[in-house]
C-alpha atoms as a PDB file:
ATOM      1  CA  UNK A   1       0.000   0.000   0.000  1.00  0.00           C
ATOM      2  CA  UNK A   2       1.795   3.212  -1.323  1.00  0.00           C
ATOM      3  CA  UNK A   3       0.946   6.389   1.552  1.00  0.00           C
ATOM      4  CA  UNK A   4       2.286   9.981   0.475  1.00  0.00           C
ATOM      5  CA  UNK A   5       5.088  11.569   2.422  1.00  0.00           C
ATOM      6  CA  UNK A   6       1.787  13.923   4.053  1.00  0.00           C
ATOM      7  CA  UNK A   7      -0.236  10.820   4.756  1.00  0.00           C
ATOM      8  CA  UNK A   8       2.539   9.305   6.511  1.00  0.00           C
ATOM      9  CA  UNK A   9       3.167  12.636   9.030  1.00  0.00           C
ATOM     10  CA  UNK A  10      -0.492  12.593   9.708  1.00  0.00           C
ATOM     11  CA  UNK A  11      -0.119   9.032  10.759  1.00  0.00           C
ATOM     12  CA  UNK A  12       2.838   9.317  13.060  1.00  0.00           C
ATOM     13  CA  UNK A  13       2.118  13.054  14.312  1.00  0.00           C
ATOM     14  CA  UNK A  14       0.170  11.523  17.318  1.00  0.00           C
ATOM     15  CA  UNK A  15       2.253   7.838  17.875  1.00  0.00           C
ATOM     16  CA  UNK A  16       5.293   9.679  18.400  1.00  0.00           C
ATOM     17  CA  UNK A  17       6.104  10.164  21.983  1.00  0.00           C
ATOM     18  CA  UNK A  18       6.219  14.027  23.048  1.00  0.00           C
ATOM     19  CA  UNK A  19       9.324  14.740  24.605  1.00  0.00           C
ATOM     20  CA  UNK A  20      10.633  18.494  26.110  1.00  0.00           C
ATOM     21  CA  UNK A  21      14.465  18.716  25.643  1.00  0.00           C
ATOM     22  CA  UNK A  22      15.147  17.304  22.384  1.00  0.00           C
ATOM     23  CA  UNK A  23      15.865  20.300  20.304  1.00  0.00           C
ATOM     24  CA  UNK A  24      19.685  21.914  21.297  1.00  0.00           C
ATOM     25  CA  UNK A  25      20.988  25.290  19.775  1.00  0.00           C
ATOM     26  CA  UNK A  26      25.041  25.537  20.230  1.00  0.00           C
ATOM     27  CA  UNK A  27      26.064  28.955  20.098  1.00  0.00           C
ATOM     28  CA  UNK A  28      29.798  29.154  19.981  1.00  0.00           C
ATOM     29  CA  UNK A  29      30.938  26.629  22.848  1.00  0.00           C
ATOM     30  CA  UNK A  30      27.430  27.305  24.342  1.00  0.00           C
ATOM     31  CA  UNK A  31      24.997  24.947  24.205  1.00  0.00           C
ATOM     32  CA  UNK A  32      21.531  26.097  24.989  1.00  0.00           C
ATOM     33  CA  UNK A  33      17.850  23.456  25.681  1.00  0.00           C
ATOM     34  CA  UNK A  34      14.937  24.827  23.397  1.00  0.00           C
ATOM     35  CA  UNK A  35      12.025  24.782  26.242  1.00  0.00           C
ATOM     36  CA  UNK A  36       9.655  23.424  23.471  1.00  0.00           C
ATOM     37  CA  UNK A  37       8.129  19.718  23.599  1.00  0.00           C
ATOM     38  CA  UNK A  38       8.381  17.991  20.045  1.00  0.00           C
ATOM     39  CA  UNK A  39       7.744  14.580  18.911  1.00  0.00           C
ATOM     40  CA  UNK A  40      10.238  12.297  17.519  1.00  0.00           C
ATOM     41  CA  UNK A  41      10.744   8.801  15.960  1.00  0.00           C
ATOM     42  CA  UNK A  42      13.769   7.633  14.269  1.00  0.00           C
ATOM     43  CA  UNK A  43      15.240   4.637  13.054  1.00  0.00           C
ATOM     44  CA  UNK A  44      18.740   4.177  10.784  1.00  0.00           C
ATOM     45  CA  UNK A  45      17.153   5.724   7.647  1.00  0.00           C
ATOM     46  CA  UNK A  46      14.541   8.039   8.340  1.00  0.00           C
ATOM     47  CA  UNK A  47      13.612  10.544  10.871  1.00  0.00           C
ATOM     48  CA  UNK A  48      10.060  11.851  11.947  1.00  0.00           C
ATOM     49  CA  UNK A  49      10.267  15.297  13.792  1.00  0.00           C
ATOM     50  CA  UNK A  50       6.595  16.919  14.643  1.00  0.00           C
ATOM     51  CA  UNK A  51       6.002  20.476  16.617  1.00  0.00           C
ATOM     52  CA  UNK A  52       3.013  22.085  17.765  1.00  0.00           C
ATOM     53  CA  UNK A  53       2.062  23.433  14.311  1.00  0.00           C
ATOM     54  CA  UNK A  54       4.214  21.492  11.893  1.00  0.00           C
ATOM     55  CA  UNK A  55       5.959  17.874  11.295  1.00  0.00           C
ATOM     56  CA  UNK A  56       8.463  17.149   8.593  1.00  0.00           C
ATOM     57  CA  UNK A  57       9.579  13.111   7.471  1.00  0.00           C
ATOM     58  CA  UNK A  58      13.409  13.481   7.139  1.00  0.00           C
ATOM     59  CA  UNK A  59      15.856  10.491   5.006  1.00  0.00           C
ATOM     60  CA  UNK A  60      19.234  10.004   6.181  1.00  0.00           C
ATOM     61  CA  UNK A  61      21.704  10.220   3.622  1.00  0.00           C
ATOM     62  CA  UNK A  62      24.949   9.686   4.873  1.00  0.00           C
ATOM     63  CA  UNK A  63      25.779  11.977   7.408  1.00  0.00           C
ATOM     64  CA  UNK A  64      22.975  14.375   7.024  1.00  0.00           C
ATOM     65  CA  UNK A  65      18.964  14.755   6.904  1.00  0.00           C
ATOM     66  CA  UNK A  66      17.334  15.080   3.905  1.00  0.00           C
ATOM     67  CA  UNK A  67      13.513  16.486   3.702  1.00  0.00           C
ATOM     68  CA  UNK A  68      11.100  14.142   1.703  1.00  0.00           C
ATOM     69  CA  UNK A  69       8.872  15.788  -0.906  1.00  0.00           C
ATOM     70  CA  UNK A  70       5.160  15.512   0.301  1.00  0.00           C
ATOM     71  CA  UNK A  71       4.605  14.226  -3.373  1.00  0.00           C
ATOM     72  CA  UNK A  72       7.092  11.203  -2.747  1.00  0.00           C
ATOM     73  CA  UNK A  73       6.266   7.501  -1.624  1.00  0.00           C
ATOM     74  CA  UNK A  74       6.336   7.222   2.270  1.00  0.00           C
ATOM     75  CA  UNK A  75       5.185   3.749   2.615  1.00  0.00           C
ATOM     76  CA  UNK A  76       9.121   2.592   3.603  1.00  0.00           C
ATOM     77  CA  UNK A  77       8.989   5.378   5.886  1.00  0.00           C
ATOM     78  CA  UNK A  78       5.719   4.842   7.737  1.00  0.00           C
ATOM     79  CA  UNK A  79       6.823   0.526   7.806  1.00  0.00           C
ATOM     80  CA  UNK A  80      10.186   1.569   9.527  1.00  0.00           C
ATOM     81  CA  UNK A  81       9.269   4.372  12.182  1.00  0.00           C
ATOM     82  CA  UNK A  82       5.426   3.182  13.007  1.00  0.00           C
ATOM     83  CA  UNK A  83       5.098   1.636  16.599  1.00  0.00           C
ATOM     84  CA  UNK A  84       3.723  -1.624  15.838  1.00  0.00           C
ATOM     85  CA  UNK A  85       6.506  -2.791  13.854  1.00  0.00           C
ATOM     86  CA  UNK A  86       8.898  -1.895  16.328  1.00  0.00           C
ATOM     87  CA  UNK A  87       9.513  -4.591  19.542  1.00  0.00           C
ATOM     88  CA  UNK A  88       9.387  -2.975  22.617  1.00  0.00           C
ATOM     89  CA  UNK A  89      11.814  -3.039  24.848  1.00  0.00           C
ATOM     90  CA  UNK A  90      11.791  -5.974  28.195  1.00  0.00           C
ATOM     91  CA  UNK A  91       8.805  -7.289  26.216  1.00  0.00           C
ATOM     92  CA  UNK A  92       8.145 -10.393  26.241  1.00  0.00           C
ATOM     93  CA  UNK A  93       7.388 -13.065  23.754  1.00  0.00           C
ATOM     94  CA  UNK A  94       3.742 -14.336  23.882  1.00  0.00           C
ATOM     95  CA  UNK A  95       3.160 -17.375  26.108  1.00  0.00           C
ATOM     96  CA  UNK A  96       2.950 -20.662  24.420  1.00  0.00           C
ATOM     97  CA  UNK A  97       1.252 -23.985  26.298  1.00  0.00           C
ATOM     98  CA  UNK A  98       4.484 -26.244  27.567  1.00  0.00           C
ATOM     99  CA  UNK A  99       3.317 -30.210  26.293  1.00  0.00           C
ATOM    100  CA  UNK A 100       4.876 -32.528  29.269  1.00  0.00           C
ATOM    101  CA  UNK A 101       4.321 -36.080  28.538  1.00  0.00           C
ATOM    102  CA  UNK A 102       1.352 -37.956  30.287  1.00  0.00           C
ATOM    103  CA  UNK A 103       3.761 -39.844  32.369  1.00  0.00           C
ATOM    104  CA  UNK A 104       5.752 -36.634  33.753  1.00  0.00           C
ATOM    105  CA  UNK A 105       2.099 -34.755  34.751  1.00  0.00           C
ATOM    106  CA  UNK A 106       0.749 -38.000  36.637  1.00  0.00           C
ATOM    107  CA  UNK A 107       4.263 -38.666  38.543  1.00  0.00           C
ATOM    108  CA  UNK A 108       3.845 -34.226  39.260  1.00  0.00           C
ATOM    109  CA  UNK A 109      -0.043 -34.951  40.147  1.00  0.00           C
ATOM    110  CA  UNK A 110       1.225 -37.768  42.577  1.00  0.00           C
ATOM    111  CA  UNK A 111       3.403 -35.160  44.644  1.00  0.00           C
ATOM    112  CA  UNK A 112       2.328 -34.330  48.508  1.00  0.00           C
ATOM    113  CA  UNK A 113       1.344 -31.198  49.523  1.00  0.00           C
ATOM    114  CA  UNK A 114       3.583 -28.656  50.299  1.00  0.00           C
ATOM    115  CA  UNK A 115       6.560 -30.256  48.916  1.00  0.00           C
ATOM    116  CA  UNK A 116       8.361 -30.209  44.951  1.00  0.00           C
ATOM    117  CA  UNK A 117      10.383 -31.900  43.401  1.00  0.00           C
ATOM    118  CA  UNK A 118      14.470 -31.357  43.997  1.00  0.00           C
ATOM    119  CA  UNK A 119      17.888 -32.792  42.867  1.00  0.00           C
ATOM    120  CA  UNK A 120      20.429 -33.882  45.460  1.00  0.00           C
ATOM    121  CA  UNK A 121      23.771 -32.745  44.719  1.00  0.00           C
ATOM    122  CA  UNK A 122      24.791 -36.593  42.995  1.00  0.00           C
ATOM    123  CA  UNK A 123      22.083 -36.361  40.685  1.00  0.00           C
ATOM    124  CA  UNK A 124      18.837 -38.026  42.259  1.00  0.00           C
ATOM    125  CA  UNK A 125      15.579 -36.730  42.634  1.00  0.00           C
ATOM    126  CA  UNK A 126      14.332 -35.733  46.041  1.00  0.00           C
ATOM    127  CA  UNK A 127      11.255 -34.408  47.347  1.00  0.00           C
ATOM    128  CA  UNK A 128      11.670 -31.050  49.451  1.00  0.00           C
ATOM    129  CA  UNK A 129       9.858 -29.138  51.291  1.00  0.00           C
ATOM    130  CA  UNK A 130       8.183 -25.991  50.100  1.00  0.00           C
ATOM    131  CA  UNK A 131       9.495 -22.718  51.211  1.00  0.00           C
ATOM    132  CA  UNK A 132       6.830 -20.847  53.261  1.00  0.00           C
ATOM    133  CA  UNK A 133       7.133 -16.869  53.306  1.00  0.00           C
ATOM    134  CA  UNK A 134       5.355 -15.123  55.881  1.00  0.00           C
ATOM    135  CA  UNK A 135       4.342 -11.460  55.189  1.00  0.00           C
ATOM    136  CA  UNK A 136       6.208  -8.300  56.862  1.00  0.00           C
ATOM    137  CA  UNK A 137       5.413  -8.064  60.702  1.00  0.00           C
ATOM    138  CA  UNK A 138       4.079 -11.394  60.994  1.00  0.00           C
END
C-alpha cells in the first residue's frame, strides 16, 4: 500500500512520543535546551520530527537529513518508524502452552502437599519441602 510523504506525518504526528528537551541550539561553545516539547521517531534511515504546528519526514543520507517531498512515496517510511513494527523493549514473547508427557504430569499430580520436586547434589531426585514466606510483621 503506497501512503504519500503527508499521509505518513499525519499518521505518526500523534504515535510519536512528546518529549521536552530534544531540540539543542550551540552557540559558539554554548549549548543552549529549546524549552519546546516535540515529537520524535527515528530509526537508521529516516527521521520523523513533529512540533506544535508542523511535522516534517526526514531520510538520512549519509551523514545528514534530507527532507522528503510531500509528493514522494512514504510507505518505507511509515513501515520503519510506526510503533507496531517496532519490539518494545523488556517485552516479552507471547506465552505458548508447555506439552509434558502424560507420564511426567501424573508422577507431578502424585506429589504431597507442600513439597516439589528437587535434585540432590549426585544427581537423584528428592522431594523437598516448600518454602513458606510469611508477610512483613508477621
Amino acid at each position: 500500500m503506497n501512503k504519500s510523504v503527508q499521509e505518513v506525518k499525519n499518521s505518526l504526528k500523534f504515535k510519536a512520543d512528546e518529549k521536552e528537551g530534544l531540540l539543542t541550539i550551540r552557540f559558539g561553545v554554548k549549548k543552549f535546551v529549546v524549552p519546546h516539547k516535540a515529537r520524535m521517531m527515528s530509526d537508521g534511515k529516516f527521521m520523523f520530527l513533529s512540533f506544535g504546528a508542523s511535522s516534517e519526514l526526514y531520510e538520512v543520507d549519509g551523514k545528514g537529513l534530507k527532507a522528503m517531498d510531500k509528493a514522494a512515496d512514504g510507505s518505507a517510511a511509515y513501515e520503519a518508524l510506526k510503533p507496531s513494527a517496532k519490539k518494545k523493549r523488556g517485552a516479552r514473547k507471547g506465552k505458548s502452552a508447555v506439552e509434558l508427557p502424560a507420564a511426567l504430569a501424573e508422577a507431578l499430580k502424585n506429589l504431597p502437599a507442600g513439597y516439589r520436586l528437587g535434585v540432590a547434589p549426585d544427581g537423584t531426585p528428592k522431594l523437598v519441602k516448600t518454602r513458606t514466606r510469611r508477610k512483613k510483621g508477621e
